[in-house]
Structure formats: C-alpha cells, structure tokens
C-alpha atoms as a PDB file:
ATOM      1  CA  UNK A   1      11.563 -10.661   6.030  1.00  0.00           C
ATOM      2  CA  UNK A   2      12.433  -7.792   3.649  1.00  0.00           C
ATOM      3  CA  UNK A   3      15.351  -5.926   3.156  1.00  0.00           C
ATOM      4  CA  UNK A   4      16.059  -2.686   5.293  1.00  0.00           C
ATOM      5  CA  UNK A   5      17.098   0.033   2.734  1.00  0.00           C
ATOM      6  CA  UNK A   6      19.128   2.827   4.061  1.00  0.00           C
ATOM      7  CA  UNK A   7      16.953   6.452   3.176  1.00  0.00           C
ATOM      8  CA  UNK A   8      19.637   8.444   1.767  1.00  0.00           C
ATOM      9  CA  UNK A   9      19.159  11.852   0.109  1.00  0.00           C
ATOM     10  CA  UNK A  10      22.946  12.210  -0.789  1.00  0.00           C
ATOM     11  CA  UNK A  11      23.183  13.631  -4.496  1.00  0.00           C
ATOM     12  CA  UNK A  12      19.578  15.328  -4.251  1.00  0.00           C
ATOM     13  CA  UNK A  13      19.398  18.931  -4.959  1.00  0.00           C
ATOM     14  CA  UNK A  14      16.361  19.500  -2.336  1.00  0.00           C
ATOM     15  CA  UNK A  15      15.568  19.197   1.344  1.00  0.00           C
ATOM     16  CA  UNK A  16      13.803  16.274   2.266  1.00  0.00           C
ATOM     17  CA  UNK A  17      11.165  18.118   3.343  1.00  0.00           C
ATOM     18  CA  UNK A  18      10.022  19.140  -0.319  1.00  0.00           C
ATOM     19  CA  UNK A  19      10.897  15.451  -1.772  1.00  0.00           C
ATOM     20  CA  UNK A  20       8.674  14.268   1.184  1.00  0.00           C
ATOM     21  CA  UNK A  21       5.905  16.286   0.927  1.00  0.00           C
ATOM     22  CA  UNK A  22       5.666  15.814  -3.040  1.00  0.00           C
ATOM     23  CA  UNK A  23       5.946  12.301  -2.271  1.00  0.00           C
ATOM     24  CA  UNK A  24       2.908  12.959  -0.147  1.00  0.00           C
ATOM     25  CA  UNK A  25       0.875  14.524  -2.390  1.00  0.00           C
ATOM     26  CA  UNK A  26       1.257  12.318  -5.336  1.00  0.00           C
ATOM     27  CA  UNK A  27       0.323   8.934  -3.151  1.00  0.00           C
ATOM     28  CA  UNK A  28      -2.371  11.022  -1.186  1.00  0.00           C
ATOM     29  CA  UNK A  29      -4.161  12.281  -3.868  1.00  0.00           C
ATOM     30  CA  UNK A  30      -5.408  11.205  -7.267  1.00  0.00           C
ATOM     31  CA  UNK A  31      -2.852  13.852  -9.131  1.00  0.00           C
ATOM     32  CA  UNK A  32      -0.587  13.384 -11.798  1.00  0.00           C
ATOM     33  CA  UNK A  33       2.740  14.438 -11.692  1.00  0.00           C
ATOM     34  CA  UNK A  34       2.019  17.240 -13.514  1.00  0.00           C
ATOM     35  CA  UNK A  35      -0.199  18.587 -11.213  1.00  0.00           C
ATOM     36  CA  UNK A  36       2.391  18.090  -8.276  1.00  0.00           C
ATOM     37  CA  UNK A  37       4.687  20.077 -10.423  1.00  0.00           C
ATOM     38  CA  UNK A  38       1.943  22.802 -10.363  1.00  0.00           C
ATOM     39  CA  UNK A  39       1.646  23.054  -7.056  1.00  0.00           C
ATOM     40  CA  UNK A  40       4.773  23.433  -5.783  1.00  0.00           C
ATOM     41  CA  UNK A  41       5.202  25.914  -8.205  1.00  0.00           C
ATOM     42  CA  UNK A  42       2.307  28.160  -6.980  1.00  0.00           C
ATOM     43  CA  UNK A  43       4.255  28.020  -3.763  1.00  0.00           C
ATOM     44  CA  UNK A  44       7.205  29.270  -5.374  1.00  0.00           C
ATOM     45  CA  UNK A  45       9.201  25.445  -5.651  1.00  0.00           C
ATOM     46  CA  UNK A  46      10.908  25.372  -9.156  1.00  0.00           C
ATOM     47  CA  UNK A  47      10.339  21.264 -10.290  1.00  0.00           C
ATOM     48  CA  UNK A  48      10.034  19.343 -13.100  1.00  0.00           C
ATOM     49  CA  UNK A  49       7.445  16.382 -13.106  1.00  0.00           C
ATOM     50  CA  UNK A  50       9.916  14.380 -14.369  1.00  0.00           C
ATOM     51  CA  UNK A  51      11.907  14.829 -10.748  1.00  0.00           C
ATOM     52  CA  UNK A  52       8.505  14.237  -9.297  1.00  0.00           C
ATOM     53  CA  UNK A  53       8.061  11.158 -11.023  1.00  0.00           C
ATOM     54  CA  UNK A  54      11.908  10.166  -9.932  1.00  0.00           C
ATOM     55  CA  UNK A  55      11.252  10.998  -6.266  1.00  0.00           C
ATOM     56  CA  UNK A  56       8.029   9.230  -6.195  1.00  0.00           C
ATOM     57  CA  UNK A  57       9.936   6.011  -7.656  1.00  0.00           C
ATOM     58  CA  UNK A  58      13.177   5.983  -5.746  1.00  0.00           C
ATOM     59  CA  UNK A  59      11.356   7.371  -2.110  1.00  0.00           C
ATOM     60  CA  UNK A  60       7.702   6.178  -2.058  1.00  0.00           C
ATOM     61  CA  UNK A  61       8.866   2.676  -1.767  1.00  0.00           C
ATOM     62  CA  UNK A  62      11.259   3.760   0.943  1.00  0.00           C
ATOM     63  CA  UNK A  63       8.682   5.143   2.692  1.00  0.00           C
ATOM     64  CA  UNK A  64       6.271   2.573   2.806  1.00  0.00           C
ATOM     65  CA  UNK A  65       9.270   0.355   3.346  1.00  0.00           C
ATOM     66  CA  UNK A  66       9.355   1.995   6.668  1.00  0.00           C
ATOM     67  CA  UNK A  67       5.648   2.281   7.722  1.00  0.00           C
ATOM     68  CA  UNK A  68       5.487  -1.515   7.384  1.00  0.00           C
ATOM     69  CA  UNK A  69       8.268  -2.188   9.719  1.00  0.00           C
ATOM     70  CA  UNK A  70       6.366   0.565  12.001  1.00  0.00           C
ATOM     71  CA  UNK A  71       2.717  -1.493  11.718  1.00  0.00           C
ATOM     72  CA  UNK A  72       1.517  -2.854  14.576  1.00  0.00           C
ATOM     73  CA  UNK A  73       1.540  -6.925  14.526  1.00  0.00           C
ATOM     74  CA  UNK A  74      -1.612  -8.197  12.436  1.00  0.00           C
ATOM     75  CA  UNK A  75      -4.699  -9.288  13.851  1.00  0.00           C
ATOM     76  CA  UNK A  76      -5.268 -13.243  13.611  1.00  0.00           C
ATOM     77  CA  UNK A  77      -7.777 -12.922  10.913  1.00  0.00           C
ATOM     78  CA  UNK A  78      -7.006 -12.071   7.605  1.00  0.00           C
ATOM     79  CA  UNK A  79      -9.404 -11.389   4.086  1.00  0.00           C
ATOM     80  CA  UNK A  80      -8.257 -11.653   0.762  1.00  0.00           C
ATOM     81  CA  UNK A  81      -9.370 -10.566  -2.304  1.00  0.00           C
ATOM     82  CA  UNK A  82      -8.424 -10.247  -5.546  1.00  0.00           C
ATOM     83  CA  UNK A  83      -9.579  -7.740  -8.766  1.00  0.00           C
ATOM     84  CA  UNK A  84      -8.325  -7.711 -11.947  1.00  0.00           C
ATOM     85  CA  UNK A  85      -6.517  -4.499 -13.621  1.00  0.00           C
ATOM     86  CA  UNK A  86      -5.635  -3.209 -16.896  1.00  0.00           C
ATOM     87  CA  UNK A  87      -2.116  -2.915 -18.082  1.00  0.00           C
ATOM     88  CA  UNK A  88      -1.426  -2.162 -21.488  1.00  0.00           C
ATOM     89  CA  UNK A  89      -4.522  -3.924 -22.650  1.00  0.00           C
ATOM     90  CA  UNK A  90      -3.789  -6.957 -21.108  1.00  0.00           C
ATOM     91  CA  UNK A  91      -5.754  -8.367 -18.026  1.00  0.00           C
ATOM     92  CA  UNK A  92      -3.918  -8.479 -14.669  1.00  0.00           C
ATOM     93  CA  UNK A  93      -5.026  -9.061 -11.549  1.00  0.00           C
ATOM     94  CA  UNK A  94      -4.298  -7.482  -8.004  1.00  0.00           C
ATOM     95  CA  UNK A  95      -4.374  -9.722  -5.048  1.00  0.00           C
ATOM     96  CA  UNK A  96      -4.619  -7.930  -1.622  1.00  0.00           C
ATOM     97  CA  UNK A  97      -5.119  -9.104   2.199  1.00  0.00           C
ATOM     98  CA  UNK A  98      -5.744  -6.988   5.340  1.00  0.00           C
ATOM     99  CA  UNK A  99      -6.455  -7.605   8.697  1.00  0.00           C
ATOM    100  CA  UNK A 100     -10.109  -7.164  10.563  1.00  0.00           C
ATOM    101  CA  UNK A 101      -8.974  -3.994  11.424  1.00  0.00           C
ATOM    102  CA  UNK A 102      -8.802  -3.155   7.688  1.00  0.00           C
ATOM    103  CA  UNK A 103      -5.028  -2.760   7.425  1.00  0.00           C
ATOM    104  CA  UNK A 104      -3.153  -3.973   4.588  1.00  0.00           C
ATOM    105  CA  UNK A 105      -0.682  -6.329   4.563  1.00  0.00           C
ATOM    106  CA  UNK A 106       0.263  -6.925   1.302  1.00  0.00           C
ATOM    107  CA  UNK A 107      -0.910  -6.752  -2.320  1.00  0.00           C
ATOM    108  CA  UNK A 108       0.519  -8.540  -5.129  1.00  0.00           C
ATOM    109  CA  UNK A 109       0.006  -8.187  -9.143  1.00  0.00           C
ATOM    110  CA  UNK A 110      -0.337 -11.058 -11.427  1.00  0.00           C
ATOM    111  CA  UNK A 111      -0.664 -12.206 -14.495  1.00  0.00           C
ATOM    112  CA  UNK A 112      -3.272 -15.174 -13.745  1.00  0.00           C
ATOM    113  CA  UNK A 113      -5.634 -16.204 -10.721  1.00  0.00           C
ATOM    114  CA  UNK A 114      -4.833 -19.693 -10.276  1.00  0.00           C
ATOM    115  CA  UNK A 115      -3.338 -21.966  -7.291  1.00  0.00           C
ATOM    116  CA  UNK A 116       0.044 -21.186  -8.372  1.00  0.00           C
ATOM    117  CA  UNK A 117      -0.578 -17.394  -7.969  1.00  0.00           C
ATOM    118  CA  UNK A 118      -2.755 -18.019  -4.917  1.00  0.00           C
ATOM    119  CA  UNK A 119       0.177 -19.702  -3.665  1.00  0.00           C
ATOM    120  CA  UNK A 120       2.596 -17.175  -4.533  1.00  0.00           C
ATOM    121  CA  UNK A 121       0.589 -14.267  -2.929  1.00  0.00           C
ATOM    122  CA  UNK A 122       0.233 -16.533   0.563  1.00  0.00           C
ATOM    123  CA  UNK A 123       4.241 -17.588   1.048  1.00  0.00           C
ATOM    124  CA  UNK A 124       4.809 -13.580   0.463  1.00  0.00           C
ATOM    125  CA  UNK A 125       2.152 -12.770   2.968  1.00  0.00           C
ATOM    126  CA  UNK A 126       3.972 -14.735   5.474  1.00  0.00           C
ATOM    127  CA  UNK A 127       7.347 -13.810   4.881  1.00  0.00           C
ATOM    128  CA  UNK A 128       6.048  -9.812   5.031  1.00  0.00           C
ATOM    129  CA  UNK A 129       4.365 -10.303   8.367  1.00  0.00           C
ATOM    130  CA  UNK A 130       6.473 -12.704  10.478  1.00  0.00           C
ATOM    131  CA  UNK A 131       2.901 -14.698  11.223  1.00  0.00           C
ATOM    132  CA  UNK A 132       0.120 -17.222  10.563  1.00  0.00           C
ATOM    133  CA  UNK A 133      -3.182 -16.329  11.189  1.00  0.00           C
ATOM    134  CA  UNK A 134      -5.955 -18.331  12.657  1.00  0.00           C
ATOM    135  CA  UNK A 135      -8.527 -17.532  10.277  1.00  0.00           C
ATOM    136  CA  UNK A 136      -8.539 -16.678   6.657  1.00  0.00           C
ATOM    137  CA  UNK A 137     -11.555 -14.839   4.412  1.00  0.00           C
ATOM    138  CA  UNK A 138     -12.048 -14.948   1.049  1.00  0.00           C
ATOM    139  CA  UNK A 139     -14.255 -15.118  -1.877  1.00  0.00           C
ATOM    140  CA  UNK A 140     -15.466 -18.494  -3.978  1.00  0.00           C
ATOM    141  CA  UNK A 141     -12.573 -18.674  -5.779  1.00  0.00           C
ATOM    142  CA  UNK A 142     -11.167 -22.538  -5.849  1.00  0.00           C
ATOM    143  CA  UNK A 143      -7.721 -21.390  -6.067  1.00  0.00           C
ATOM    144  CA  UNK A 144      -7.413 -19.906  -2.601  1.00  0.00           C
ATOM    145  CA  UNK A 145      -8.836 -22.985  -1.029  1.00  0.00           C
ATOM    146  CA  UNK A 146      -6.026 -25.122  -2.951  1.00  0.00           C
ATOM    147  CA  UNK A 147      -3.053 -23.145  -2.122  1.00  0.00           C
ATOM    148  CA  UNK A 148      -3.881 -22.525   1.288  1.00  0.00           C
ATOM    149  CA  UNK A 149      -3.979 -26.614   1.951  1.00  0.00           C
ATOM    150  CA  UNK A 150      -0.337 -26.349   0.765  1.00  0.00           C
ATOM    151  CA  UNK A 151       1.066 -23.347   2.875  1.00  0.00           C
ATOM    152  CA  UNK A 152      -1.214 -23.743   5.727  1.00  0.00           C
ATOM    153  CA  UNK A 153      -2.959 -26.658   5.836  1.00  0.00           C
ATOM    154  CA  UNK A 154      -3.568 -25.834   9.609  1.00  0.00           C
ATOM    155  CA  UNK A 155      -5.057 -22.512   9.331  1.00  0.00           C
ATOM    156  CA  UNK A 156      -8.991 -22.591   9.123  1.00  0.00           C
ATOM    157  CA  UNK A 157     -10.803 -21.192   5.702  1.00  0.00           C
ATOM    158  CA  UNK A 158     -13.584 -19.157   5.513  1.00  0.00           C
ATOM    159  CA  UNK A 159     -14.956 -18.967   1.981  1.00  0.00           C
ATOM    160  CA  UNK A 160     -18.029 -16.607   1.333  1.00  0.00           C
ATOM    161  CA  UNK A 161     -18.482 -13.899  -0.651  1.00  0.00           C
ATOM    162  CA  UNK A 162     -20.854 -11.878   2.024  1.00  0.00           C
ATOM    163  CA  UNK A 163     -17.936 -12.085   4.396  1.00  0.00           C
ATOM    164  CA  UNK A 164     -14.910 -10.554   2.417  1.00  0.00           C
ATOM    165  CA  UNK A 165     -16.424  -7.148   1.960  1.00  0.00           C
ATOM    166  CA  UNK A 166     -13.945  -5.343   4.025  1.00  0.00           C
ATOM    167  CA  UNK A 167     -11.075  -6.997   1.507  1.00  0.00           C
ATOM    168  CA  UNK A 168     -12.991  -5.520  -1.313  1.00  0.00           C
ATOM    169  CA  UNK A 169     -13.350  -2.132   0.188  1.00  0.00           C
ATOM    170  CA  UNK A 170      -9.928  -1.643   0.264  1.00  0.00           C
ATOM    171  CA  UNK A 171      -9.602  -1.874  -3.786  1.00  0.00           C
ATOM    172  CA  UNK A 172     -11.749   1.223  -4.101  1.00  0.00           C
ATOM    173  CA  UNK A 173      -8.167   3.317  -3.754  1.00  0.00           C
ATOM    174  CA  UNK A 174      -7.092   1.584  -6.441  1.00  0.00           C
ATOM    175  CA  UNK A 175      -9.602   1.848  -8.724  1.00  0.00           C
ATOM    176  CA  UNK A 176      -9.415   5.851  -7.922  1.00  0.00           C
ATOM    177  CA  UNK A 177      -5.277   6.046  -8.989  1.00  0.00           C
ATOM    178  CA  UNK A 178      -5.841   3.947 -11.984  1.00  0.00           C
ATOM    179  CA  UNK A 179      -8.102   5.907 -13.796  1.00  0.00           C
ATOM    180  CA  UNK A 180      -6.601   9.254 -12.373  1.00  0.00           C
ATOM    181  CA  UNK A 181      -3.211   7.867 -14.208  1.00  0.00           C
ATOM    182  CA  UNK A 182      -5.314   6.219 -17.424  1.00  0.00           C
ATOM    183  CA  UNK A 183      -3.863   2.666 -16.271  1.00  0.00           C
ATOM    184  CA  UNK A 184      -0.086   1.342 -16.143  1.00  0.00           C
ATOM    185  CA  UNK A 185       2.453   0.699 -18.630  1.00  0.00           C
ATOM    186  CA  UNK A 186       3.889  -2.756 -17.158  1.00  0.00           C
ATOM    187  CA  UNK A 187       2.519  -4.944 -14.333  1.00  0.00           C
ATOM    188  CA  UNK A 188       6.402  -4.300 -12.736  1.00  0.00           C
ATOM    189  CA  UNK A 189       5.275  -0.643 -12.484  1.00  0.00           C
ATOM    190  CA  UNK A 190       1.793  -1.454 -11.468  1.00  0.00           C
ATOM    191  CA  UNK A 191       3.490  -3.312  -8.060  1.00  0.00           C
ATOM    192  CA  UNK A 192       6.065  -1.085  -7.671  1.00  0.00           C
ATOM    193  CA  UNK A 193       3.322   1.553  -7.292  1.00  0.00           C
ATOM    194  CA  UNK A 194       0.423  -0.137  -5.652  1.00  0.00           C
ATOM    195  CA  UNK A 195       2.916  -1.671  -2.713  1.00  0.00           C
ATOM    196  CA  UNK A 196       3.837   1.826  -2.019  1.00  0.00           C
ATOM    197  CA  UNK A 197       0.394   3.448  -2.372  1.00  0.00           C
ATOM    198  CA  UNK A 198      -0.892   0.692  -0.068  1.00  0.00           C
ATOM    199  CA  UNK A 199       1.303   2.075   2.544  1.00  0.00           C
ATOM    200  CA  UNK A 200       1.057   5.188   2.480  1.00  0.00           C
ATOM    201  CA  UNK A 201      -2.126   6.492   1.313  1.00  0.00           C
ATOM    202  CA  UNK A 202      -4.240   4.375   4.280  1.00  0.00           C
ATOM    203  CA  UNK A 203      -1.743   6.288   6.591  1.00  0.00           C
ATOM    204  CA  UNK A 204      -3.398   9.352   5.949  1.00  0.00           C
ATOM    205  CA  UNK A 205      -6.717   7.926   5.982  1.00  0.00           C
ATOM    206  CA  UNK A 206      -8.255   6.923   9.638  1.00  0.00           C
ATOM    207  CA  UNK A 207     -11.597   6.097  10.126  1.00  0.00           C
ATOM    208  CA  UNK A 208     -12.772   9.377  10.358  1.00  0.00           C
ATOM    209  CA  UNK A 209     -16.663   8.295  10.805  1.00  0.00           C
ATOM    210  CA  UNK A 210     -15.347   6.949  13.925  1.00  0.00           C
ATOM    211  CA  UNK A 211     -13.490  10.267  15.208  1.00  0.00           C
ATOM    212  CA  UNK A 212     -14.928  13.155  16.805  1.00  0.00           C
ATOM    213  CA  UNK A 213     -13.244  16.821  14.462  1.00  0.00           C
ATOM    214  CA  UNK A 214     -11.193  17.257  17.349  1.00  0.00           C
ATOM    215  CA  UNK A 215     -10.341  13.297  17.657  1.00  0.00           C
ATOM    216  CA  UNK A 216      -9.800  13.412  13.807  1.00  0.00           C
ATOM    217  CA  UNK A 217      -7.446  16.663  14.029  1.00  0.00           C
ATOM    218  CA  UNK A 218      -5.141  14.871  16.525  1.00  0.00           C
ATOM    219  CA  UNK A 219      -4.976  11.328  14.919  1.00  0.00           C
ATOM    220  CA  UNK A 220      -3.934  13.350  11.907  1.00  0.00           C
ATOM    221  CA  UNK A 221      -1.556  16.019  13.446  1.00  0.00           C
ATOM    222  CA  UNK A 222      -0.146  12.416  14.748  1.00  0.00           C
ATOM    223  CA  UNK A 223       0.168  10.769  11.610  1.00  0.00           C
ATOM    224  CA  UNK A 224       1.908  14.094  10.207  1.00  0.00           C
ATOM    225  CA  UNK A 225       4.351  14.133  13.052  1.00  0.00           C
ATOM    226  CA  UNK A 226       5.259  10.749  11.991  1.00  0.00           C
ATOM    227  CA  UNK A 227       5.725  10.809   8.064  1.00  0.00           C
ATOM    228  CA  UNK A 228       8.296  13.935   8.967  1.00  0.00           C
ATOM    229  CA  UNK A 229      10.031  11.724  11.024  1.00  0.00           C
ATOM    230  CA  UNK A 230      10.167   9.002   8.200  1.00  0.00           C
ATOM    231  CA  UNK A 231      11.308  11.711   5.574  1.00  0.00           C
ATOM    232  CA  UNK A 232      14.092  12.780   7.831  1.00  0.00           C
ATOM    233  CA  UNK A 233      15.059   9.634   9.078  1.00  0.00           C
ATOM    234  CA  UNK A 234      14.742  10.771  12.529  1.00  0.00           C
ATOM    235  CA  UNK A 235      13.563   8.007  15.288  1.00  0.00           C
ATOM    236  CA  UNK A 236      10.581   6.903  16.721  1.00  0.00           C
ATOM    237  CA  UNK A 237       9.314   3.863  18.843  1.00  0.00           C
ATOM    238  CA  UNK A 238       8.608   0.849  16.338  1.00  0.00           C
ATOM    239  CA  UNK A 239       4.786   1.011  17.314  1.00  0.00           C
ATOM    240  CA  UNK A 240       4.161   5.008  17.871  1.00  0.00           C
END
C-alpha cells in the first residue's frame, strides 16, 4: 500500500484555507495558474502563479493522497481503458481503471501499450486497492488479456469494446485539462498531475442527473465539509 505523508504547512506564509481552496480551483476547473492568481486577487489575496503552481505540486498530491485512503472499498468489477496523450511531441499513453460505480482507482502514464505496461498498470492496481476483483472490462487490446493471465490468472476477462464505455467516459476530464494547459512537458509531470486530478476533481463531481437541486446541494455542501477537513488535517471517519 502507499506511503502515508504527513500534511504539513510549516514554512508556508498562508492559511491553509487559501492554499486549499487554490488547490481547489486549479484541479476543479480547467484554469491555468494564471487565472487562479487572478482570482484570488479580485478577492483581495496577493499571489504569484508561481506559488500557485508550488502549492498545487507539493499539496494536490497530498490531497488526493488522502481521499484515496477515505474511498470506500471497490466494487468487484473493474474497466480499464487506456488513451494515448501528447507530451512534448511524443506519444504517451494513459491507462485508467474504475469501478462500476465509475470511481477511479488508479491511472498510470506510459510510454508504450504492451503486456509489459499492461502488467505494470495491473500489479499497481492491486497494491493501491488492497483487492482482486472478480471481473475485469476492457477493450480488444491483446495486451490486457496477456498480462492479466500473469497477475490474475483467476480473475475472469471481459473483452469488448461496447462494454468499457464507462472506462472511457472517465478520460473526457482529461482531455478537458490537457488542452486547457496546451499538453505536458514530461510524462513524470503528466502522472504527477493526472493521479492527483483523478482524485480530486471526481470529488466534486456527483452524478448530478441522478440528484434532485436540493439532493445535489447537500451531497455537495457534504463533499465541501470534507475537503476542509482534509486541508486542515482535522478528522473524520475513514468512510464519511
């Protein structure tokens, strides 16, 4: 399992309250630093974008770092997909699994999509969730099938491309950030993002078209309530 990093704002000039909610709005929304740096100033907060840019490095991470340890347990069926990306011109690709309820576990950037990444992508999947699932989704791709005999020969496969839509919803997110930042300078920065962003911005985003306004309000106000509590390193039940 990962690493438990201790959220520290020792050395930081402002409350977490500002880091957090700049945090927020940078992994919430399709801005640019610059444009957080804009905002806050209209509501009178003095900071660079370059401190934006730190913040949303150091903290994002340590964030989602906590909202993962906060997920519920996965569901026994997982889909994966995978779509490639840009970086600097060269072709990457972004390999991603949720669970049926559309949650994600995981993502992981490579450089190819062959058995050995395939393979890659499912041992970190299992040491990130703590579990095996009974079923696994995905596309035609050869390479899943090849790894998955390897990791888990015992889990069954399910391998059709009208089946794994709700895998390849979840890339539509991505494909928002990437332009809104013109693409990413290395694929190290390109995880280090996308692993955060894959945390945090779904936490914000319920299925509203199943929510009644005031259903939605609460579920939000909810979801609010918690992130503050994340910032400030307050507690809360694992599962709340």
């Amino acid at each position: 399992m990962e690493s438990v990093r201790v959220l520290s704002y020792r050395g930081f000039r402002y409350p977490p309250e500002i880091i957090s909610h700049c945090v927020w709005l940078y992994h919430r929304f399709p801005l640019s630093f610059r444009e957080v740096e804009e905002m806050m100033l209209e509501r009178g907060i003095v900071v660079s974008y370059e401190t934006v840019r730190q913040w949303a490095r150091k903290f994002g991470p340590l964030y989602a770092a906590t909202l993962r340890r906060r997920q519920l347990r996965p569901g026994d069926k997982w889909h994966l997909d995978e779509v490639f990306l840009k970086v600097n011109g060269e072709l990457k690709y972004v390999w991603r699994a949720v669970d049926a309820d559309g949650n994600v576990l995981d993502i992981l950037v490579t450089d190819r999509r062959d058995k050995a990444a395939a393979r890659r992508f499912f041992r970190k999947l299992l040491q990130g969730t703590g579990s095996v699932p009974r079923v696994v989704v995905t596309d035609k791709l050869r390479s899943y099938g090849a790894a998955l005999r390897e990791v888990m020969p015992s889990v069954e496969h399910r391998s059709h491309k009208g089946l794994n839509n709700r895998a390849e919803n979840t890339h539509q997110p991505t494909r928002q950030r990437e332009r809104a930042m013109k693409g990413f300078r290395s694929a190290g920065s390109a995880q280090r993002f996308l692993a955060a962003f894959s945390r945090i911005s779904p936490h914000f985003r319920p299925h509203r078209h199943r929510l009644s306004a005031p259903d939605y309000r609460a579920e939000m106000t909810d979801r609010f309530t918690t992130w503050r509590h994340i910032a400030t390193g307050a507690g809360l039940p694992a599962t709340a």
